[in-house]
Protein backbone atom coordinates (compact mmCIF):
# COMPACT_ATOMS: atom_id res chain seq x y z
CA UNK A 1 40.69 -38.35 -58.43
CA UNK A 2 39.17 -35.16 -58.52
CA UNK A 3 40.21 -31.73 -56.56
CA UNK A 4 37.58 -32.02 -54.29
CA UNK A 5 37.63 -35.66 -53.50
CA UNK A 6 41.67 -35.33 -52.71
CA UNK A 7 40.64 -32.17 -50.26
CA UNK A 8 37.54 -33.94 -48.25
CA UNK A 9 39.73 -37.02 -48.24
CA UNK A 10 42.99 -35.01 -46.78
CA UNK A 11 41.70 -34.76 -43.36
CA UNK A 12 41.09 -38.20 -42.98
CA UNK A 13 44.30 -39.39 -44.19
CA UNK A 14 46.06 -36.79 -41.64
CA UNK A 15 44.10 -38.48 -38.56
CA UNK A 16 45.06 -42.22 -39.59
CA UNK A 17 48.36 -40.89 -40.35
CA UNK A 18 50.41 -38.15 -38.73
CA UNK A 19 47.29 -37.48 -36.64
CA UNK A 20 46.46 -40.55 -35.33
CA UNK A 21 48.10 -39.63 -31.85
CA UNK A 22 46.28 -36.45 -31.62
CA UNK A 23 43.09 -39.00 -32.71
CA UNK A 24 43.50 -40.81 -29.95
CA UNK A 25 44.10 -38.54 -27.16
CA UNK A 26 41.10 -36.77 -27.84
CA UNK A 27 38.92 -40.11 -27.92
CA UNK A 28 40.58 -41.13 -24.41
CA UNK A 29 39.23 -37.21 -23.10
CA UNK A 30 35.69 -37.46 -24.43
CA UNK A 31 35.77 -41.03 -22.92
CA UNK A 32 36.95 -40.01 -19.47
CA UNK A 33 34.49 -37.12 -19.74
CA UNK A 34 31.95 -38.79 -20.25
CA UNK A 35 32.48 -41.53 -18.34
CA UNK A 36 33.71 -39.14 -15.29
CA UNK A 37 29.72 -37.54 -15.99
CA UNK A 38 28.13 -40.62 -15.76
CA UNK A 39 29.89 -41.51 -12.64
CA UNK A 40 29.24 -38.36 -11.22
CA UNK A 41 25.21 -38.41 -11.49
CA UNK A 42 25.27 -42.33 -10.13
CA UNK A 43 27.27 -41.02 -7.24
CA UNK A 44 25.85 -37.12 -6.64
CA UNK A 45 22.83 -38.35 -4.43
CA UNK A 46 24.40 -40.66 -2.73
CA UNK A 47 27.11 -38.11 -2.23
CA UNK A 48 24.67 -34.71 -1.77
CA UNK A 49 22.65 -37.58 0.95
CA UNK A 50 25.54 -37.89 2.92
CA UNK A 51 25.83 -36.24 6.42
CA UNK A 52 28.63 -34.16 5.96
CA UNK A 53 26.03 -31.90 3.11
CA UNK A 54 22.70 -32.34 4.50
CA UNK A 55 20.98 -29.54 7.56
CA UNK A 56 18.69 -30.02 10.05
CA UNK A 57 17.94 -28.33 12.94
CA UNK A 58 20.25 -29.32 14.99
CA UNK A 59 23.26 -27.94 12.53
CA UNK A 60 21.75 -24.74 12.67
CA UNK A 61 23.01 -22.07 15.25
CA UNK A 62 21.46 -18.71 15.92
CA UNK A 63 22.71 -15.89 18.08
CA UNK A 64 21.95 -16.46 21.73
CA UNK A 65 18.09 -15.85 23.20
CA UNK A 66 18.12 -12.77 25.64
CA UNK A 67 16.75 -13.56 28.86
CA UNK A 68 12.98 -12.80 28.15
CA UNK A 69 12.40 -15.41 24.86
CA UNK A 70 11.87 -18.75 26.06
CA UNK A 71 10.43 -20.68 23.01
CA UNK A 72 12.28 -22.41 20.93
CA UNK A 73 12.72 -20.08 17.49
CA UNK A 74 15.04 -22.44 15.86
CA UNK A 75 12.51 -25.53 16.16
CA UNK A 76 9.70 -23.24 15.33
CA UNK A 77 11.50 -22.20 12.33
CA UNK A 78 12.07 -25.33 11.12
CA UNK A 79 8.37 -25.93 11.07
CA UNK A 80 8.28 -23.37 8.50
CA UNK A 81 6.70 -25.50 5.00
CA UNK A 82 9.81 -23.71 3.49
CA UNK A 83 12.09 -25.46 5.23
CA UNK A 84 10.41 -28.89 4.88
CA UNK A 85 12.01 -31.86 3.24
CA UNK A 86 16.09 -32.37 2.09
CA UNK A 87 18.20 -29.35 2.62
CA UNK A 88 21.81 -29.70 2.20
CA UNK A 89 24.98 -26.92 2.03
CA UNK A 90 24.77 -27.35 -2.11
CA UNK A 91 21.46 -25.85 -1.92
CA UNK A 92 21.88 -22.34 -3.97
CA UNK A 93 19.15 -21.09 -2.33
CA UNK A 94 19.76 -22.36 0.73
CA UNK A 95 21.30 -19.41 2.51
CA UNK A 96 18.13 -17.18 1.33
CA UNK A 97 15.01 -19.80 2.61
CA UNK A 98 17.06 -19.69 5.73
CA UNK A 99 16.89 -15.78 6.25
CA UNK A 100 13.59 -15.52 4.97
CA UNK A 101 12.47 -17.79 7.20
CA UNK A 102 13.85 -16.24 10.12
CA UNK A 103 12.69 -13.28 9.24
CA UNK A 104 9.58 -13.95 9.28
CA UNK A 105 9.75 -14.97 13.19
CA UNK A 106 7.58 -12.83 15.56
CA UNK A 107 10.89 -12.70 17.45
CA UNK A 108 13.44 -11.66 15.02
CA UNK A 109 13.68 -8.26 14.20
CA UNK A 110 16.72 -8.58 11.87
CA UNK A 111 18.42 -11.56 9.91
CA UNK A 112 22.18 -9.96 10.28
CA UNK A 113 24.11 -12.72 7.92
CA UNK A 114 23.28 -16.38 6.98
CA UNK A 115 26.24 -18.32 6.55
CA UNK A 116 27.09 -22.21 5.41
CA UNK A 117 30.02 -24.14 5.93
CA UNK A 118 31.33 -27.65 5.68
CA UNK A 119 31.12 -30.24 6.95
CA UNK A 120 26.93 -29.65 7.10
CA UNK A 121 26.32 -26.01 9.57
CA UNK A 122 24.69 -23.08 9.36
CA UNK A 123 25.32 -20.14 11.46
CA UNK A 124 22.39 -17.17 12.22
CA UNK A 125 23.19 -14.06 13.28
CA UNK A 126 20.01 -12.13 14.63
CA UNK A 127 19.01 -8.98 16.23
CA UNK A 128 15.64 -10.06 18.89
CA UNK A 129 12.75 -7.88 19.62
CA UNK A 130 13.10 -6.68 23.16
CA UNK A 131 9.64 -6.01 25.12
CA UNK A 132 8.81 -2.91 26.66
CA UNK A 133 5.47 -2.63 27.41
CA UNK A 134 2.14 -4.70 27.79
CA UNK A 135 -1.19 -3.61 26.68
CA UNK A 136 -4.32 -4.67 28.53
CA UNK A 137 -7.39 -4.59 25.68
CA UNK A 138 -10.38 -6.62 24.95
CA UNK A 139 -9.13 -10.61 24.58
CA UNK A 140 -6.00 -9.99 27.26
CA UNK A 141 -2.72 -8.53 27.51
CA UNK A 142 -0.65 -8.25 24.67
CA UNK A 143 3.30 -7.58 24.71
CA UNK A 144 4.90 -4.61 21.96
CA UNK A 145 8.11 -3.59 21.14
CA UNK A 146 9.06 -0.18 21.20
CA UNK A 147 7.56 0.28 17.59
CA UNK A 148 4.87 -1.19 18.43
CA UNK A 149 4.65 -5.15 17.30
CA UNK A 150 2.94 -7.54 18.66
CA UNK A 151 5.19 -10.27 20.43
CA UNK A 152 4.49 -13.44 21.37
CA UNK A 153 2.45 -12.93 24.64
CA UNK A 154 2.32 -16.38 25.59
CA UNK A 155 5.94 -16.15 26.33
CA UNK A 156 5.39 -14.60 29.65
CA UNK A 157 4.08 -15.93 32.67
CA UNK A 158 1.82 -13.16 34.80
CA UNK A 159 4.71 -12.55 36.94
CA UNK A 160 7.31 -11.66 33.99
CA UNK A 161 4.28 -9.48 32.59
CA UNK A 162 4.10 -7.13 36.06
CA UNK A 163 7.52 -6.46 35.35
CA UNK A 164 6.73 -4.32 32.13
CA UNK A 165 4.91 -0.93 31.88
CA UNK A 166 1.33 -1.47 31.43
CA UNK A 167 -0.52 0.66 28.86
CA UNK A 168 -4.48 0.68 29.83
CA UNK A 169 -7.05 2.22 27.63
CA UNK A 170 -7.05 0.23 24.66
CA UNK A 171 -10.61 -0.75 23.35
CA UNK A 172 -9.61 -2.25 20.50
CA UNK A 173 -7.92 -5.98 20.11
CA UNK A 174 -4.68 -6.09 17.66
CA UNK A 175 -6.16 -6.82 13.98
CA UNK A 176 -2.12 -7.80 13.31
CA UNK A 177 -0.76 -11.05 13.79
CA UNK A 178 2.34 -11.39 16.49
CA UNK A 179 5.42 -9.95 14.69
CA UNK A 180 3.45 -7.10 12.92
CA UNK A 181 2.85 -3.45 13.85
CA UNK A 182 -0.50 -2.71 15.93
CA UNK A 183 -1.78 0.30 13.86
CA UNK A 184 -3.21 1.94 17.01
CA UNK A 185 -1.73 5.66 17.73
CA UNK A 186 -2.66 4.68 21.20
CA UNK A 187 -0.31 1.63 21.10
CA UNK A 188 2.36 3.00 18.92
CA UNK A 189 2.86 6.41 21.26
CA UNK A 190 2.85 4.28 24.07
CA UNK A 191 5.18 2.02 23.27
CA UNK A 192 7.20 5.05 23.01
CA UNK A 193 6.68 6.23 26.19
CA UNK A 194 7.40 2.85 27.91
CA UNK A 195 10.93 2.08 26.06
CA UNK A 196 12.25 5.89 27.05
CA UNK A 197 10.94 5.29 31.09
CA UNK A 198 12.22 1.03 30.75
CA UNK A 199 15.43 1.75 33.15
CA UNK A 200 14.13 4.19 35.49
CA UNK A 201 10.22 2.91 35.38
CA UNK A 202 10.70 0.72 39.05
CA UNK A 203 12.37 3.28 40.61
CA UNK A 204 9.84 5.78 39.85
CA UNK A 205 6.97 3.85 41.19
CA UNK A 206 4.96 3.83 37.84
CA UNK A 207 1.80 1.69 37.49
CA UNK A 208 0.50 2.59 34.02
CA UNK A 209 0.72 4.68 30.78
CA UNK A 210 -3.34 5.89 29.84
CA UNK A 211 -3.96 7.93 26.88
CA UNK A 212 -6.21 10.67 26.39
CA UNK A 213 -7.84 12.01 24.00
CA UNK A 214 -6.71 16.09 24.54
CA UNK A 215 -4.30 17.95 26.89
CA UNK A 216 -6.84 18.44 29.29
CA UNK A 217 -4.88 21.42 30.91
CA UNK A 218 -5.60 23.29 27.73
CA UNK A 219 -7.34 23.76 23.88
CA UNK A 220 -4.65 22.52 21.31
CA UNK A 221 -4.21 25.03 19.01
CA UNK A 222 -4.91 23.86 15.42
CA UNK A 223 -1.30 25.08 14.17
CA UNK A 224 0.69 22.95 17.22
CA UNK A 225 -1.57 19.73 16.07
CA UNK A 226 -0.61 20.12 12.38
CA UNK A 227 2.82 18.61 12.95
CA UNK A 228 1.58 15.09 14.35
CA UNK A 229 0.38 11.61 13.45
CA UNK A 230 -2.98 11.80 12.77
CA UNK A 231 -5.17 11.07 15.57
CA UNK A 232 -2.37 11.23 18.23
CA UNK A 233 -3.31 11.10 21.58
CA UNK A 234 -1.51 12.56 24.70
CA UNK A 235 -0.58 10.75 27.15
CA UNK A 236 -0.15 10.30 31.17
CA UNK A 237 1.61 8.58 33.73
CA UNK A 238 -0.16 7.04 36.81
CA UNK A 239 2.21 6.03 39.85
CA UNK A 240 1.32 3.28 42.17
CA UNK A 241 -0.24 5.81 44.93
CA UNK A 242 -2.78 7.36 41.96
CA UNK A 243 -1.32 10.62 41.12
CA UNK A 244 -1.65 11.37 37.60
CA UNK A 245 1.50 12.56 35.55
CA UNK A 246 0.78 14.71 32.19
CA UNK A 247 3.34 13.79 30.14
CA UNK A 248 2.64 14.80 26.68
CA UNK A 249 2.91 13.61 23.32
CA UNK A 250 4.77 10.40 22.08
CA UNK A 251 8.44 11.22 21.47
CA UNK A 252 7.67 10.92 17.79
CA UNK A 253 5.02 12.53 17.23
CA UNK A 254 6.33 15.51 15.85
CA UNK A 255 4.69 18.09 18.21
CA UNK A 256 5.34 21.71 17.60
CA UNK A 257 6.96 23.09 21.33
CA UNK A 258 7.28 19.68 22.48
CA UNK A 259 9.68 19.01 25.40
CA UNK A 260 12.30 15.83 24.46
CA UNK A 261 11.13 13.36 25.91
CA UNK A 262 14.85 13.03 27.30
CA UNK A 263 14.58 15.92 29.22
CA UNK A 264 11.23 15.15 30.42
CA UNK A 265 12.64 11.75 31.84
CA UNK A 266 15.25 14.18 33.41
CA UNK A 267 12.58 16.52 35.19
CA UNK A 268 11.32 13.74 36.71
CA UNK A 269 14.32 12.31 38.11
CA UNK A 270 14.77 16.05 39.43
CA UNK A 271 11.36 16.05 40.70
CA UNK A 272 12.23 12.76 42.75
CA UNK A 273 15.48 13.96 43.92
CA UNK A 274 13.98 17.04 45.88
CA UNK A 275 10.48 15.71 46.81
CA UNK A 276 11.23 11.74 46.97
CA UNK A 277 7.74 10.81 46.11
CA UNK A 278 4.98 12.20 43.04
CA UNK A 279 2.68 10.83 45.67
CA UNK A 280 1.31 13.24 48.73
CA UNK A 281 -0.76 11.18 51.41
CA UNK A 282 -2.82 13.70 52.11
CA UNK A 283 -4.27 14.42 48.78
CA UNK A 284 -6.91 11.81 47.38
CA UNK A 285 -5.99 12.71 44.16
CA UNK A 286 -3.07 14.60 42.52
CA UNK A 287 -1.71 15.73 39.16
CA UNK A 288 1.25 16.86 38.16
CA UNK A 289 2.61 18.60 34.92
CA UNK A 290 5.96 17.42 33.47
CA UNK A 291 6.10 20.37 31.72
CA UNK A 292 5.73 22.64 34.70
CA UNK A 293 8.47 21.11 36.52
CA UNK A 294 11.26 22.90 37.05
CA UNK A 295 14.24 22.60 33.94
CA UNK A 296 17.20 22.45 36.95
């Protein structure tokens, strides 16, 4: 027999010899592997299908709704196309078509953390868009956040929407759809206004936030109007008796001299303090000047 022959026929010998053990331990592991594969694709749907993997709505919890949301975001969520069909804890991209979803919910300002456990639950931690003012303009009355999104108006019954500052003087209907910024300076500046006044807005007897298109108690200067959002509009109060508060500019609009609006929310809890009313009976008509009153 030739050298080569004896060297290809060596390893063969070994494994019905000496080797044979080894042989046969490593036939029993590819068999158990492979039969342990096939077992496990005849049982993974059957498995992956059972209720202790698979979501639905009603395994899903979400941080608690504040007082003024009273749809139901997790049902509406689940309406979502991307959430349509078998979704089950062994999803990989379960956890992200969850928070995307969510965030996409006129409601939601922030998905916090998505989380998964088993047996089948998912747990949503959210931060909720809180109302602060309504806007009356052509089509209805529309509710913002302080930013400035449009929120779901339909949430609020006429009664819940008297309870809200009202900004007047819009001409233009939102362009946006709910859960998007209203690119109005009008809107955006008062929205502003309304979520600095929210706590002390009964108390003060406000009606309405209007904007205008100038300080009408004098010509801006083109160096102070530099500094703000283009367009920006100043604004005024109007208390329930008619008298017409010049507040200013929005607090972020970047005004050169501009009073905090802090401080002017402090003059006119000073002003009220002393004089208990902005309103005077005896005058038809009245305006006042938060920057003219008094700093102590």
């Amino acid at each position: 027999m030739s050298a080569s022959k004896r060297q290809t026929s060596l390893p063969f010998a070994w494994l019905l010899g000496a080797g044979r053990p080894v042989l046969l331990v490593l036939l029993s592991v590819g068999a158990l592997g492979g039969g342990s594969y096939l077992a496990w694709r005849n049982l993974k749907t059957r498995i992956l299908d059972s209720p202790e993997y698979l979501v639905d709505v009603g395994k899903v919890e979400i941080t608690p709704l504040p007082d003024w949301i009273h749809s139901d975001i997790r049902a509406e969520v689940f309406c979502d196309p991307r959430l349509d069909g078998r979704l089950s804890i062994m999803d990989d991209d379960l956890v992200d078509r969850i928070k995307r979803t969510f965030e996409d919910h006129p409601w939601v300002a922030r998905v916090v953390r998505v989380a998964k456990r088993h047996p089948a639950s998912v747990e949503v931690e959210l931060e909720y868009r809180r109302p602060v003012c309504m806007v009356e303009a052509p089509g209805g009355v529309y509710a913002v956040d302080a930013e400035g999104v449009v929120l779901p108006s339909g949430d609020f019954s006429p009664v819940e929407a008297t309870r809200y500052p009202r900004l007047t003087g819009v001409d233009r209907a939102p362009t946006a759809p709910v859960g998007r910024h209203w690119s109005d300076a009008r809107v955006i500046g008062g929205a502003e206004i309304a979520a600095v006044l929210s706590q002390c807005w009964e108390a003060m007897k406000l009606h309405r936030i209007v904007p205008l298109e100038s300080d009408p108690t004098t010509a801006v200067a083109a160096a102070a109007d530099a500094g703000r959002r283009f367009r920006e509009p100043f604004f005024a109060l109007i208390t329930r008796g008619g008298t017409r508060i010049l507040w200013g500019y929005a607090p972020r609009a970047n005004g050169l001299g501009e009073i905090p609006a802090a401080e002017k929310v402090a003059r006119l809890k000073r002003y009220l303090a002393t004089y208990d009313s902005f309103d005077d009976p005896r005058a038809k008509q009245r305006d006042l000047d938060v920057r003219a009153m008094s700093k102590e």
